[in-house]
Structure formats: C-alpha cells, structure tokens
C-alpha atoms as a PDB file:
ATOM      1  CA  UNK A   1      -5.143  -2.794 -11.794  1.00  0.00           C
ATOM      2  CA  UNK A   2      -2.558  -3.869  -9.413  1.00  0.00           C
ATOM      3  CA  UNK A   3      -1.206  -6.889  -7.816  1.00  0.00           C
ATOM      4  CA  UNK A   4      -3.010  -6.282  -4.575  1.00  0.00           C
ATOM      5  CA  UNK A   5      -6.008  -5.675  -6.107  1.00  0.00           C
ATOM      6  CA  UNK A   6      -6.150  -9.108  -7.729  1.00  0.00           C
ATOM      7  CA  UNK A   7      -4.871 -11.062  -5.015  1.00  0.00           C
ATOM      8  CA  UNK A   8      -7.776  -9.236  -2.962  1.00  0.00           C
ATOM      9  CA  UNK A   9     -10.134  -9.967  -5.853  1.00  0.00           C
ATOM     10  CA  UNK A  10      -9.756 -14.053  -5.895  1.00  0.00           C
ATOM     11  CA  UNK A  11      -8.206 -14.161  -2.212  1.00  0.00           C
ATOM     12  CA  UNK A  12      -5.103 -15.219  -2.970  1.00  0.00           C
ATOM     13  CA  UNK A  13      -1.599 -13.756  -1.656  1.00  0.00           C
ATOM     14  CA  UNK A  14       0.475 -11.677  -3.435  1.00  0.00           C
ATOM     15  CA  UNK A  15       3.329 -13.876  -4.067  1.00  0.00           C
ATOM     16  CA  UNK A  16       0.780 -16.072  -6.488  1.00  0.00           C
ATOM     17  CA  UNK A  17      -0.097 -13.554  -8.331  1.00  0.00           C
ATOM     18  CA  UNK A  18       3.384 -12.866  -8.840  1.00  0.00           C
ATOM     19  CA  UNK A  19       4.645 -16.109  -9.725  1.00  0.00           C
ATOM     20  CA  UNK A  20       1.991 -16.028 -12.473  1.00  0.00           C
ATOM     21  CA  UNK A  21       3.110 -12.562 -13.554  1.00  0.00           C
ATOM     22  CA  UNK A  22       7.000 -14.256 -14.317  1.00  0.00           C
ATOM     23  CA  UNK A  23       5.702 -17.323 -15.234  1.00  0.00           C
ATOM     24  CA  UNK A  24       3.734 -15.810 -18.564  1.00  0.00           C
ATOM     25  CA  UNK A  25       6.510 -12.914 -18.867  1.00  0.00           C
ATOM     26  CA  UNK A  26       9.029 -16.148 -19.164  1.00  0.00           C
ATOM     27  CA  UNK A  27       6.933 -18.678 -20.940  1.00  0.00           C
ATOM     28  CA  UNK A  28       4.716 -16.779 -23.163  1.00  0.00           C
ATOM     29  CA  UNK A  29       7.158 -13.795 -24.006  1.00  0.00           C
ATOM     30  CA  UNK A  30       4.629 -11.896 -22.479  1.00  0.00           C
ATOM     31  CA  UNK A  31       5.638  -7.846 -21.136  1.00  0.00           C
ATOM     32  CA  UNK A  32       3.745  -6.334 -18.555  1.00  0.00           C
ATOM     33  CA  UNK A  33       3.274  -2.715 -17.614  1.00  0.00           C
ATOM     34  CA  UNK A  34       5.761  -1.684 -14.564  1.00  0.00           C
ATOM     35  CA  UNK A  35       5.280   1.831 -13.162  1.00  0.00           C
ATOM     36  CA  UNK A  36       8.808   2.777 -10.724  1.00  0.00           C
ATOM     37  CA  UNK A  37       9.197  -0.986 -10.433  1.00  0.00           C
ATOM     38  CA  UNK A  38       5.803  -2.041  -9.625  1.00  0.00           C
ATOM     39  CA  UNK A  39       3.776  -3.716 -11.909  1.00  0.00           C
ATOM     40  CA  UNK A  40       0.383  -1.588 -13.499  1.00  0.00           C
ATOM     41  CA  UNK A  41      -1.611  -3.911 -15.494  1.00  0.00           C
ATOM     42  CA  UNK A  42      -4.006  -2.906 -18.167  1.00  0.00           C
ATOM     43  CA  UNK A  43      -7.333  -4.418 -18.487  1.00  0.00           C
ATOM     44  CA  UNK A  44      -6.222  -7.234 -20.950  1.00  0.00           C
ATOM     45  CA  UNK A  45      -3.068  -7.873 -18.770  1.00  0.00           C
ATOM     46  CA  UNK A  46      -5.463  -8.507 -15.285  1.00  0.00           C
ATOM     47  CA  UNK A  47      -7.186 -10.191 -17.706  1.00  0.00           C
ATOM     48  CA  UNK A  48      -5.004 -12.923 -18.857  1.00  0.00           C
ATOM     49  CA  UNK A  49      -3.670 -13.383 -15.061  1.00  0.00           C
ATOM     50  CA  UNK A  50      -7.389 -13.906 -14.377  1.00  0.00           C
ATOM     51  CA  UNK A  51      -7.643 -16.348 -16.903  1.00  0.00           C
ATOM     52  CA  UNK A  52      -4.804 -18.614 -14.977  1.00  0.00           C
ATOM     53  CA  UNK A  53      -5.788 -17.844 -12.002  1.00  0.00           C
ATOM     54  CA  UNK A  54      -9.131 -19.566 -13.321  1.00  0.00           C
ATOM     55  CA  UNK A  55      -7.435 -22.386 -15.026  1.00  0.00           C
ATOM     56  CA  UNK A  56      -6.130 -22.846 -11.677  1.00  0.00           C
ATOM     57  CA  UNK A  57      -9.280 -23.382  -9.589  1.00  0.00           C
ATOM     58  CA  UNK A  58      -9.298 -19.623  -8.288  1.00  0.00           C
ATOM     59  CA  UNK A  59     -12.636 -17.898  -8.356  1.00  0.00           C
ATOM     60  CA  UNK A  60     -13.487 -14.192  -7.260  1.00  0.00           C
ATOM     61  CA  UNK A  61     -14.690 -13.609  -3.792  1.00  0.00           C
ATOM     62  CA  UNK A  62     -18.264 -11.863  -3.919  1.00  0.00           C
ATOM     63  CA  UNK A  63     -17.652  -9.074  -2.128  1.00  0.00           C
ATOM     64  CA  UNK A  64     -19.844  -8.245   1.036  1.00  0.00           C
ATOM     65  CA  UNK A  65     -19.444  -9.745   4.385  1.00  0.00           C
ATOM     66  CA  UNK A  66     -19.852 -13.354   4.868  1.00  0.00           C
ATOM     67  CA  UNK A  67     -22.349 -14.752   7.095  1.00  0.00           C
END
C-alpha cells in the first residue's frame, strides 16, 4: 500500500501519514519498506500506521459519494 493510498483511505494529507511513518521508524525502531525512495508498505506495516491513525481519532471514509 502506499502513502497516498492511506491518506485517501482515512482523508488525511500526506504529510500525516508521513510524520507517523518517522515517528514509529524513530520511536519504535521500526523499518519500513522503501521502493527508489518511496515508501511500499506491507500489509502489517499499513497496518500499524492504521492503528495510530486510529489511536488518533482518524476513521476510514466509506467510500461512495456523499449525499
């Protein structure tokens, strides 16, 4: 999954998402997958940004159009 595709996912920008991404990879010691500089999370990765994301008050957008 990719960084755009979560910050679509929960409607936040990209820069969150991010932020998140160094704060676990400084904090928790935690190495994510980068593919020619840009990150490529596995399932657990998106995961675990999910899971702050969460923490945080985020929650996924439906999908569809809104009325």
């Amino acid at each position: 999954m990719k960084v755009r595709e979560l910050a679509r996912k929960y409607r936040v920008r990209r820069s969150l998402v991010y932020s998140i991404l160094s704060e676990l990879e400084s904090m928790k010691g935690i190495d994510f997958t980068r593919k020619n500089g840009f990150y490529s999370l596995s399932y657990e990765e998106a995961k675990l940004v999910e899971n702050v994301l969460k923490k945080r008050g985020y929650s996924a957008s439906e999908g569809g159009i809104a009325s």
